[in-house]
Structure formats: structure tokens, C-alpha cells
Protein backbone atom coordinates (compact mmCIF):
# COMPACT_ATOMS: atom_id res chain seq x y z
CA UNK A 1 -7.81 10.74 4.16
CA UNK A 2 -9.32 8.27 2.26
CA UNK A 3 -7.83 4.65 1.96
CA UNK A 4 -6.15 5.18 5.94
CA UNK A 5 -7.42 2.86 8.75
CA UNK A 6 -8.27 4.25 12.05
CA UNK A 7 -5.29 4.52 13.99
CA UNK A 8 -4.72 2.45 17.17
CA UNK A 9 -1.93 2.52 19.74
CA UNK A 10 -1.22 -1.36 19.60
CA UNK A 11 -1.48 -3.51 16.76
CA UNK A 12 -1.99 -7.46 16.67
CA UNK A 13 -2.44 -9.47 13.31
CA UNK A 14 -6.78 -10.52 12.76
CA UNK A 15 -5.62 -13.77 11.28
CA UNK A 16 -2.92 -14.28 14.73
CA UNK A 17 -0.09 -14.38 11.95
CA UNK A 18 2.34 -11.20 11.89
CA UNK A 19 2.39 -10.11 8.58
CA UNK A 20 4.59 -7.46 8.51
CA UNK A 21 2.40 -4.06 9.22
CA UNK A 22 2.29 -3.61 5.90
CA UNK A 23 0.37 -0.30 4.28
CA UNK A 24 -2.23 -0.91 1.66
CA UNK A 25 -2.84 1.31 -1.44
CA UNK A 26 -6.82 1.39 -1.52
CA UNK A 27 -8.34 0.59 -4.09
CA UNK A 28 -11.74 1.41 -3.24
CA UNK A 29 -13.21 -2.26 -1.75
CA UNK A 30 -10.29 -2.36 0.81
CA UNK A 31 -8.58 -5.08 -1.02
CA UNK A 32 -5.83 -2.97 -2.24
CA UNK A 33 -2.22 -4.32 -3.12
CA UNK A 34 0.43 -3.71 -0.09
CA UNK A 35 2.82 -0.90 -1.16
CA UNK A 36 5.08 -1.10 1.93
CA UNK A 37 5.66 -3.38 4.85
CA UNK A 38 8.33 -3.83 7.94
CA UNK A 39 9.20 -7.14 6.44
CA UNK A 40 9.63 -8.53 9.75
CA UNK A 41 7.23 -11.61 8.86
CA UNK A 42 7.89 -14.94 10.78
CA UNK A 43 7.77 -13.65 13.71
CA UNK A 44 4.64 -15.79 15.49
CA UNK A 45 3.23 -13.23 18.21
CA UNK A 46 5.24 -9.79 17.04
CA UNK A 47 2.73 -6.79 17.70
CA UNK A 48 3.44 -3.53 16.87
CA UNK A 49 2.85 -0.12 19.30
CA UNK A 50 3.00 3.47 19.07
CA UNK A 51 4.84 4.53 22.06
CA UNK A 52 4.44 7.37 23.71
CA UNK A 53 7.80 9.18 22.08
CA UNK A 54 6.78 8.57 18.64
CA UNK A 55 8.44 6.12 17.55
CA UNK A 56 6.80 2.54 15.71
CA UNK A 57 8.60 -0.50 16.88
CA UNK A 58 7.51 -4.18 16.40
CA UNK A 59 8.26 -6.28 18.95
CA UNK A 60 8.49 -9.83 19.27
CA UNK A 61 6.36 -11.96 20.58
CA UNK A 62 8.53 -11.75 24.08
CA UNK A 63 9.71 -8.67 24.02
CA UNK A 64 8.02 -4.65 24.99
CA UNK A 65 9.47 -1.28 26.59
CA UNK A 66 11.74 -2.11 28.68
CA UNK A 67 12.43 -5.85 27.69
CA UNK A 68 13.54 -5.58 24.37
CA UNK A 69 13.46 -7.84 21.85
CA UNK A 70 12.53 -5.09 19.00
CA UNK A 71 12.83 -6.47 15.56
CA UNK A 72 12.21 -3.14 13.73
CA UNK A 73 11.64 0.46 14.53
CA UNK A 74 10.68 3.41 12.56
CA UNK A 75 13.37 5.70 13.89
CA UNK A 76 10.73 8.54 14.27
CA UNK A 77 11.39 9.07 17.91
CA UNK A 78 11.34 12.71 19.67
């Protein structure tokens, strides 16, 4: 599908600033605007994962399965 990054089971900001996981609309150079995003920016260290029930949650910089600390989740568990 064109305009969709690779997927990946973790995710961590390239610039080491969470910025929300937000989803681009492509606009052909990869510079498209964002259309979407968790708005969970400000969280220094939040990474997001793909566990293994299907669900997206971002996590703090503290937090993971099993610790807590989730500061949004995508509700798309099985």
C-alpha cells in the first residue's frame, strides 16, 4: 500500500523526542502532513509496541507489560 511504512513491533522516536505516533498522508516525497496522532506528546522516552494480543499501547518512558504506566492504547486487543 503505498504511503505505509514498514511495520515494526517496537517503535522509538529518530529525533529521541515522542511525537505522538502520528500517521502521515503521503504525499509522494514522504513529507506528507500528519492526519492522525495518539497525542500523547511530552512524554520524554514513551515508545510504542505491538504486543502480542493486538493491541497498540504507548508506554512511558518507565513503564511496559507488566509495569504499567500506559498513556494510550488502541483498544484493538483479542
Amino acid at each position: 500500500m503505498p504511503g505505509i511504512g514498514k511495520p515494526s513491533a517496537n517503535c522509538a522516536p529518530r529525533s529521541g523526542v515522542w511525537q505522538g505516533l502520528p500517521i502521515h498522508k503521503s504525499g509522494g516525497d514522504g513529507k506528507g502532513a500528519a492526519i492522525w496522532d495518539t497525542k500523547t506528546y511530552g512524554n520524554p522516552g514513551a515508545y510504542a509496541v505491538m504486543q502480542e494480543d493486538g493491541n497498540v499501547v504507548v508506554y512511558g518512558k518507565d513503564g511496559g507489560q507488566g509495569k504499567g504506566g500506559a498513556i494510550w492504547h488502541s483498544d484493538t486487543w483479542r
